[in-house]
N, C-alpha and C. Protein backbone atom coordinates (compact mmCIF):
# COMPACT_ATOMS: atom_id res chain seq x y z
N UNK A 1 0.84 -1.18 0.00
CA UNK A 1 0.00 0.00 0.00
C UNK A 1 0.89 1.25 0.00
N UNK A 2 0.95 2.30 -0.67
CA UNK A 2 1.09 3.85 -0.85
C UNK A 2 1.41 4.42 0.18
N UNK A 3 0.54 4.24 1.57
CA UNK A 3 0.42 4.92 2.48
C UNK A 3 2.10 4.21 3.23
N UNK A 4 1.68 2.59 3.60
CA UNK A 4 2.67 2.30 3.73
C UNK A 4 4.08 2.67 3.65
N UNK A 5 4.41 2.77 2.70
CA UNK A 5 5.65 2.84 1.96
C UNK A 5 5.54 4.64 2.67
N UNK A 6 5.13 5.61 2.25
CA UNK A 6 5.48 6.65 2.48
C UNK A 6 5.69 6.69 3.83
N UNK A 7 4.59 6.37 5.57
CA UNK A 7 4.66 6.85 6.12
C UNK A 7 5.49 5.55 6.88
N UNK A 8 5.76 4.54 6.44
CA UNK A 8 6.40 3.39 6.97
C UNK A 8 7.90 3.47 7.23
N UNK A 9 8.45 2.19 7.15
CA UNK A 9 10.24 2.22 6.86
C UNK A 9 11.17 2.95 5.33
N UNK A 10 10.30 2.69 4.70
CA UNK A 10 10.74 3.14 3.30
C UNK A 10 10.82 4.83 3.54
N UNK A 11 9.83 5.74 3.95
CA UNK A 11 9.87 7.15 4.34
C UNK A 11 10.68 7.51 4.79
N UNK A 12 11.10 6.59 6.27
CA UNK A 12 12.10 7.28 7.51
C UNK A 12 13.95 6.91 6.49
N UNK A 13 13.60 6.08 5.67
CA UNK A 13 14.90 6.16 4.90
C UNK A 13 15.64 6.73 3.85
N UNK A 14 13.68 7.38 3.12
CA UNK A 14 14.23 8.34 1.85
C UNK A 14 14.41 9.73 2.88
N UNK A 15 14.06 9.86 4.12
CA UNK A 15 14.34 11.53 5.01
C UNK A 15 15.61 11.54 5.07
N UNK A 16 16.28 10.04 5.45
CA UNK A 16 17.41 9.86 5.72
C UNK A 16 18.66 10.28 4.97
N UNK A 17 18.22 10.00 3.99
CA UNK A 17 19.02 9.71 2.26
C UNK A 17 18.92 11.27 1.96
N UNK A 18 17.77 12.39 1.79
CA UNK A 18 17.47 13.31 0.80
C UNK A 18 17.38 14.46 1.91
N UNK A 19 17.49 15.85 1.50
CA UNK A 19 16.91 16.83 1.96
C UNK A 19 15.40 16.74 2.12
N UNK A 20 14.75 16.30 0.78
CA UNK A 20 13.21 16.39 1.28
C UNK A 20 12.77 15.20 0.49
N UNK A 21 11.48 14.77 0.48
CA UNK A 21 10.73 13.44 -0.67
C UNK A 21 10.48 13.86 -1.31
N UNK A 22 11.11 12.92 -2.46
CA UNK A 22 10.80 12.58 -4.02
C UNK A 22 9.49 11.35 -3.83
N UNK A 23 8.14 11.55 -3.85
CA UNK A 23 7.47 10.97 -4.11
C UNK A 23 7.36 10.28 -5.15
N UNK A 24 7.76 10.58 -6.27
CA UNK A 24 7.57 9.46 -7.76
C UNK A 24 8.50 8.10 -6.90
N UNK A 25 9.89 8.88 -6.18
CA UNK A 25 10.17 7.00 -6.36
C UNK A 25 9.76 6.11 -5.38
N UNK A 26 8.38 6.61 -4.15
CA UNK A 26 7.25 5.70 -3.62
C UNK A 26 6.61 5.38 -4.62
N UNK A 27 5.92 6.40 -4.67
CA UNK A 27 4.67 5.93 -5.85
C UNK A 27 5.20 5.30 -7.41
N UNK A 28 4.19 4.12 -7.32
CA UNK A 28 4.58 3.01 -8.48
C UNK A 28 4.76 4.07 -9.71
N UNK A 29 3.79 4.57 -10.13
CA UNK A 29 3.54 5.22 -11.62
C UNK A 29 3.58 6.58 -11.41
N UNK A 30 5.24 6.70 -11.96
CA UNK A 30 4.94 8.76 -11.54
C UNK A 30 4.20 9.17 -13.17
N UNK A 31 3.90 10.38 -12.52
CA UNK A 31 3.03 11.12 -13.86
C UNK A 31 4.34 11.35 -15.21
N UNK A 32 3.78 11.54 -16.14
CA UNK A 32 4.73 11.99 -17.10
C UNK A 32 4.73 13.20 -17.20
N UNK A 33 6.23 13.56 -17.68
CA UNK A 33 6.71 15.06 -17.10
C UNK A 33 6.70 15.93 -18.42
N UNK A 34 6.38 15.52 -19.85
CA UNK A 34 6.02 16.15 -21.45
C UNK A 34 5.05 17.27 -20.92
N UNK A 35 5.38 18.46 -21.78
CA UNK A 35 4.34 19.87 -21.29
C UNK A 35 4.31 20.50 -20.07
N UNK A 36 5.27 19.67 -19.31
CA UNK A 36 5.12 20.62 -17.97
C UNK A 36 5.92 21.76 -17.89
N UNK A 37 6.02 22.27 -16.59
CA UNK A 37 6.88 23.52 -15.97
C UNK A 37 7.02 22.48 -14.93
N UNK A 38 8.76 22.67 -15.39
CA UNK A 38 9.55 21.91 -14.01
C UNK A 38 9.87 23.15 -13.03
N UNK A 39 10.22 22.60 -11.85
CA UNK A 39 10.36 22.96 -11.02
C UNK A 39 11.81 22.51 -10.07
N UNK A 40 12.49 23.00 -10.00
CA UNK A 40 14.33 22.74 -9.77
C UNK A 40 14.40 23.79 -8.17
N UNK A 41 14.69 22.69 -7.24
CA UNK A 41 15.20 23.24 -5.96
C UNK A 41 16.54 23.51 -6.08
N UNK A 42 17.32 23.92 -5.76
CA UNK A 42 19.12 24.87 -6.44
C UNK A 42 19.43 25.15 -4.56
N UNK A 43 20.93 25.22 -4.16
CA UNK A 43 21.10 25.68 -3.29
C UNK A 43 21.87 27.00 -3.90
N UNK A 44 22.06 28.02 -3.24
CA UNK A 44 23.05 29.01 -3.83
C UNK A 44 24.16 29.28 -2.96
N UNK A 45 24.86 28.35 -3.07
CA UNK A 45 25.99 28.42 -1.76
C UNK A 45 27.11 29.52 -2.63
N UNK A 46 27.50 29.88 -3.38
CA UNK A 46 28.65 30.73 -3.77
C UNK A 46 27.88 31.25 -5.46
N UNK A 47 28.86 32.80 -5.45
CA UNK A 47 28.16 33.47 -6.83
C UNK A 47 28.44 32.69 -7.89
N UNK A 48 29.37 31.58 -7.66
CA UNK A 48 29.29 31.21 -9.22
C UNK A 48 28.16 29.97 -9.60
N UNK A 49 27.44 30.02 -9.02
CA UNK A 49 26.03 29.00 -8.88
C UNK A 49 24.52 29.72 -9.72
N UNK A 50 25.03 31.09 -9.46
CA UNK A 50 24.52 32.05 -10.52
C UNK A 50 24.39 31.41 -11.93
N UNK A 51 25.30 31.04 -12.45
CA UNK A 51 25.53 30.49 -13.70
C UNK A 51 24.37 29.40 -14.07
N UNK A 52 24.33 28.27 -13.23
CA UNK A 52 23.44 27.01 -13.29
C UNK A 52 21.91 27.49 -13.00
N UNK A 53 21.56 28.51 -12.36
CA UNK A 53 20.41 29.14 -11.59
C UNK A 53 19.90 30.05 -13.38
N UNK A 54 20.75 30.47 -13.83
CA UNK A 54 20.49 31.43 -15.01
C UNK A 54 19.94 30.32 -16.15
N UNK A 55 21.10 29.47 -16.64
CA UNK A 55 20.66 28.90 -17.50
C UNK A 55 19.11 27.92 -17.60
N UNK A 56 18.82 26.89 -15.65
CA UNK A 56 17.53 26.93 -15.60
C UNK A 56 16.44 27.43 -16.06
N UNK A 57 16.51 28.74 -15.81
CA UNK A 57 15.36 29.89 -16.11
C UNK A 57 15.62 30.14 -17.08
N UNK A 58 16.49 30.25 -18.24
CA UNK A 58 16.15 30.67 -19.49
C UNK A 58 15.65 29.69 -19.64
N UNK A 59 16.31 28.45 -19.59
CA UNK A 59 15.30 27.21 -20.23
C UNK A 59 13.75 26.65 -19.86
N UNK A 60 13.10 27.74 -19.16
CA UNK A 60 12.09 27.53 -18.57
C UNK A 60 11.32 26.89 -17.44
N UNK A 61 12.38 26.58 -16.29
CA UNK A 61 12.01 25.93 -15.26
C UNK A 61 11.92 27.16 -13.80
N UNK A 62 11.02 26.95 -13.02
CA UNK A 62 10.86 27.79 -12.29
C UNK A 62 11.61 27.27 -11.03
N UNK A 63 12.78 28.14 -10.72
CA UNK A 63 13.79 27.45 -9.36
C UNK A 63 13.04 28.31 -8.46
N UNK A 64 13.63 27.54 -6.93
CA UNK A 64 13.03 27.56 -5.87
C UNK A 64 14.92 27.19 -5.47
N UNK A 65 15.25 28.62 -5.23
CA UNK A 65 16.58 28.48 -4.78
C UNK A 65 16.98 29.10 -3.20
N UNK A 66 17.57 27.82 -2.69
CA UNK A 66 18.06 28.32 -0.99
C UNK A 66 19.19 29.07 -0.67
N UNK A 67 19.22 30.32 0.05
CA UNK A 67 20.00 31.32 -0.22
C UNK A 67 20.92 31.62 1.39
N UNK A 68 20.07 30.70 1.86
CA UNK A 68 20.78 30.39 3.65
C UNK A 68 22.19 30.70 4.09
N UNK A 69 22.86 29.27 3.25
CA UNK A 69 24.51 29.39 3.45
C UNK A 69 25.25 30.47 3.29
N UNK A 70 24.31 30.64 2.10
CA UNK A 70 25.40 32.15 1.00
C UNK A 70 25.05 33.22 1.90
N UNK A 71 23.78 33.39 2.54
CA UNK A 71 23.67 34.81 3.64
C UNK A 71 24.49 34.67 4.47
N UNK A 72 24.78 33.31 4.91
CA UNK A 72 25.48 33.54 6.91
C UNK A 72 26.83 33.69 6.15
N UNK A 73 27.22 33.21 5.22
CA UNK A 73 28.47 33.29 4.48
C UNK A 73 28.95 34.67 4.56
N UNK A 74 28.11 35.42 3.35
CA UNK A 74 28.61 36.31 2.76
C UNK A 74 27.59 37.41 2.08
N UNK A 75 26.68 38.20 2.74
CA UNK A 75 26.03 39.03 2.62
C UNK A 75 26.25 39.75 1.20
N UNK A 76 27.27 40.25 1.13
CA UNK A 76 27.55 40.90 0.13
C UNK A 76 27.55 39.98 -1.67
N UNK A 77 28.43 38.79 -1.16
CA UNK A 77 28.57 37.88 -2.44
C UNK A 77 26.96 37.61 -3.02
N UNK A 78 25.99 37.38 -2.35
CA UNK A 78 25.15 37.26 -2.23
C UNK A 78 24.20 38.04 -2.56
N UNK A 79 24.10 39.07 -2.39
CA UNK A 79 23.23 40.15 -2.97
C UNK A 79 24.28 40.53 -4.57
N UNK A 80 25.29 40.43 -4.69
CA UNK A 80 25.34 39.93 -6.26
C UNK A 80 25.21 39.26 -7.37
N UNK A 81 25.13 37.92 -6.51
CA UNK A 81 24.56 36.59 -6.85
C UNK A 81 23.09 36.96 -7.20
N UNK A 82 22.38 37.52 -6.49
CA UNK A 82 20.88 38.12 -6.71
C UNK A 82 20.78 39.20 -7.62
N UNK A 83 21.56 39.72 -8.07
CA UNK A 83 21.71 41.26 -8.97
C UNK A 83 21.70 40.50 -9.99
N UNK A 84 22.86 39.98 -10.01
CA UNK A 84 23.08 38.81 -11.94
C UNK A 84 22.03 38.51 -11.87
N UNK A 85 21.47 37.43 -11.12
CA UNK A 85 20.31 36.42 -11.70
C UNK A 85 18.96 37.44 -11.82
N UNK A 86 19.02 38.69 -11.13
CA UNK A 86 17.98 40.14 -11.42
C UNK A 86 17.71 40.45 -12.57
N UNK A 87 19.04 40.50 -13.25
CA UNK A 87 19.38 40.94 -14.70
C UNK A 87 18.98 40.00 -15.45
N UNK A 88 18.87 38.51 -15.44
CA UNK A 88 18.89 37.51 -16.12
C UNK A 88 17.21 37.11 -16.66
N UNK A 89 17.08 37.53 -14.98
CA UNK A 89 14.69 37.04 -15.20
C UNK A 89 14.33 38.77 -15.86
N UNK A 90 14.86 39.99 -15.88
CA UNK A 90 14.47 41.12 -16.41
C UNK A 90 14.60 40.82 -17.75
N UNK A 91 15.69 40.14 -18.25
CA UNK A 91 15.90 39.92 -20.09
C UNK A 91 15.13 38.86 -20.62
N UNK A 92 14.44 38.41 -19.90
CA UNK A 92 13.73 37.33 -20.40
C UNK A 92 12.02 36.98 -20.03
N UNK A 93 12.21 38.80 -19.58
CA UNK A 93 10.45 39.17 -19.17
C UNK A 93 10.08 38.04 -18.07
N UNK A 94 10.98 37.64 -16.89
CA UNK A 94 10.53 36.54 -15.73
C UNK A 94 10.13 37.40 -14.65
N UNK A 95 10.17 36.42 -13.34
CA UNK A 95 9.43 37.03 -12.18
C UNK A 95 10.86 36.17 -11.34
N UNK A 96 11.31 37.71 -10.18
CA UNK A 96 11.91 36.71 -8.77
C UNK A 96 11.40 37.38 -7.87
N UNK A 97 11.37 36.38 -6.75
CA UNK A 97 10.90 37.09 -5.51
C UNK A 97 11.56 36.35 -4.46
N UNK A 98 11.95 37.12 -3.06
CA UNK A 98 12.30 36.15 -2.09
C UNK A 98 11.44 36.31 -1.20
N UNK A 99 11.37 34.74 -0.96
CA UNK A 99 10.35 34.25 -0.15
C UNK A 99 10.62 33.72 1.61
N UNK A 100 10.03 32.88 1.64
CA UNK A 100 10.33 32.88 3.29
C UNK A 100 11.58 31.92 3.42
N UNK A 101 11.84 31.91 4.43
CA UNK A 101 12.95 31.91 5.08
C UNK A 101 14.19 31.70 3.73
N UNK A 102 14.12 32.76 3.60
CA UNK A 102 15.39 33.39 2.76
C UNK A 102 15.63 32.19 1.34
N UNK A 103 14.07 31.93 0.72
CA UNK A 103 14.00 31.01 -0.71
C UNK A 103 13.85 32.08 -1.78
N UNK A 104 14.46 31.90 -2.68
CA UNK A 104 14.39 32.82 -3.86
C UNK A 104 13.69 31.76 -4.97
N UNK A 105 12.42 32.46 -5.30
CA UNK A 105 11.64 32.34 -5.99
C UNK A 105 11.81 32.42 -7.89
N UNK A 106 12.56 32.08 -8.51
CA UNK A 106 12.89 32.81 -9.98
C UNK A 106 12.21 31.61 -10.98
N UNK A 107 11.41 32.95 -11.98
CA UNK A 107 10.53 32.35 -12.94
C UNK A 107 10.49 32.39 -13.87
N UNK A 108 10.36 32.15 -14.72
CA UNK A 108 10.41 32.03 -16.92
C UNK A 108 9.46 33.12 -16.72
N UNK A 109 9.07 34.06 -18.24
CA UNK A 109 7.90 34.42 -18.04
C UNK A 109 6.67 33.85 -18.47
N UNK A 110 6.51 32.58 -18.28
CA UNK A 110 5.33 32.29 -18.39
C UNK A 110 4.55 31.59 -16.84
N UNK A 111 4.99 32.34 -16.03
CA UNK A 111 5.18 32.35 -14.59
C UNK A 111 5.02 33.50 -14.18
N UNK A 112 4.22 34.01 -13.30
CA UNK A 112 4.12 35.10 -12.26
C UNK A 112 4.30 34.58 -10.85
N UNK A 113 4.63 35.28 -9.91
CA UNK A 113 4.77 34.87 -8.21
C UNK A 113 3.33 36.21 -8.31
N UNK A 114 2.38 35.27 -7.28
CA UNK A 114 1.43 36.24 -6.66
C UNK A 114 2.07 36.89 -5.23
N UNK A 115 2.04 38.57 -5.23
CA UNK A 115 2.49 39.07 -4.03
C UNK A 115 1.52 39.31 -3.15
N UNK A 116 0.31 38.97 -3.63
CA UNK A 116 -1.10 38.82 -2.73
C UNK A 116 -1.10 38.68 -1.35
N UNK A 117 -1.21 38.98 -0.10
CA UNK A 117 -0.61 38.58 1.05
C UNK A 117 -2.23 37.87 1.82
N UNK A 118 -3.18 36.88 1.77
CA UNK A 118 -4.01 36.77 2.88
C UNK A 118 -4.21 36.39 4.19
């Protein structure tokens, strides 16, 4: 059973293994991924990560990048790291936003972030 596997032994070992769950590799039949908008978690530990974060988003995937390390790091490297990749979603008509606990949000433009607050 589904449930099994996720909330069973198999769960407490993919927590073990991963930052967070990949559900496709519980679940028997993942969906097929043709026509979608992927979605790419990125850490941004140093500015030259900029690079991999840019090319993502031109190619149309909406990152969800962690900006943690690089703050307690290096404040400054970091808010350049955010300037480039600024420049990068402005040339290509995208959306960034940072989000909570210090996630940077960056989008193709066929993507908006709602700043809606309810």
């Amino acid at each position: 059973m589904v449930f099994d596997r996720i909330l069973g032994r198999r769960g407490r070992e993919i927590e073990e293994e991963e930052e967070y769950i990949d559900f496709n590799k519980i679940i028997e039949e993942p969906k097929t991924k043709s026509g979608k908008i992927q979605i790419k978690i990125e850490k941004l530990l140093e500015y030259k990560n900029t690079e991999k974060i840019q090319k993502l988003v031109r190619e149309g995937n909406v990152i969800l990048a962690d900006t943690n390390e690089l703050k307690n790091k290096d404040v400054e490297e970091l808010k350049r790291a955010i300037e480039r990749i600024r420049k990068t979603v402005i040339a290509i008509d995208g959306d960034i936003v940072m989000g909570p606990s210090s996630m940077l949000i960056i989008c193709p433009n066929s993507v908006l972030v709602s700043r809606v607050k309810e």
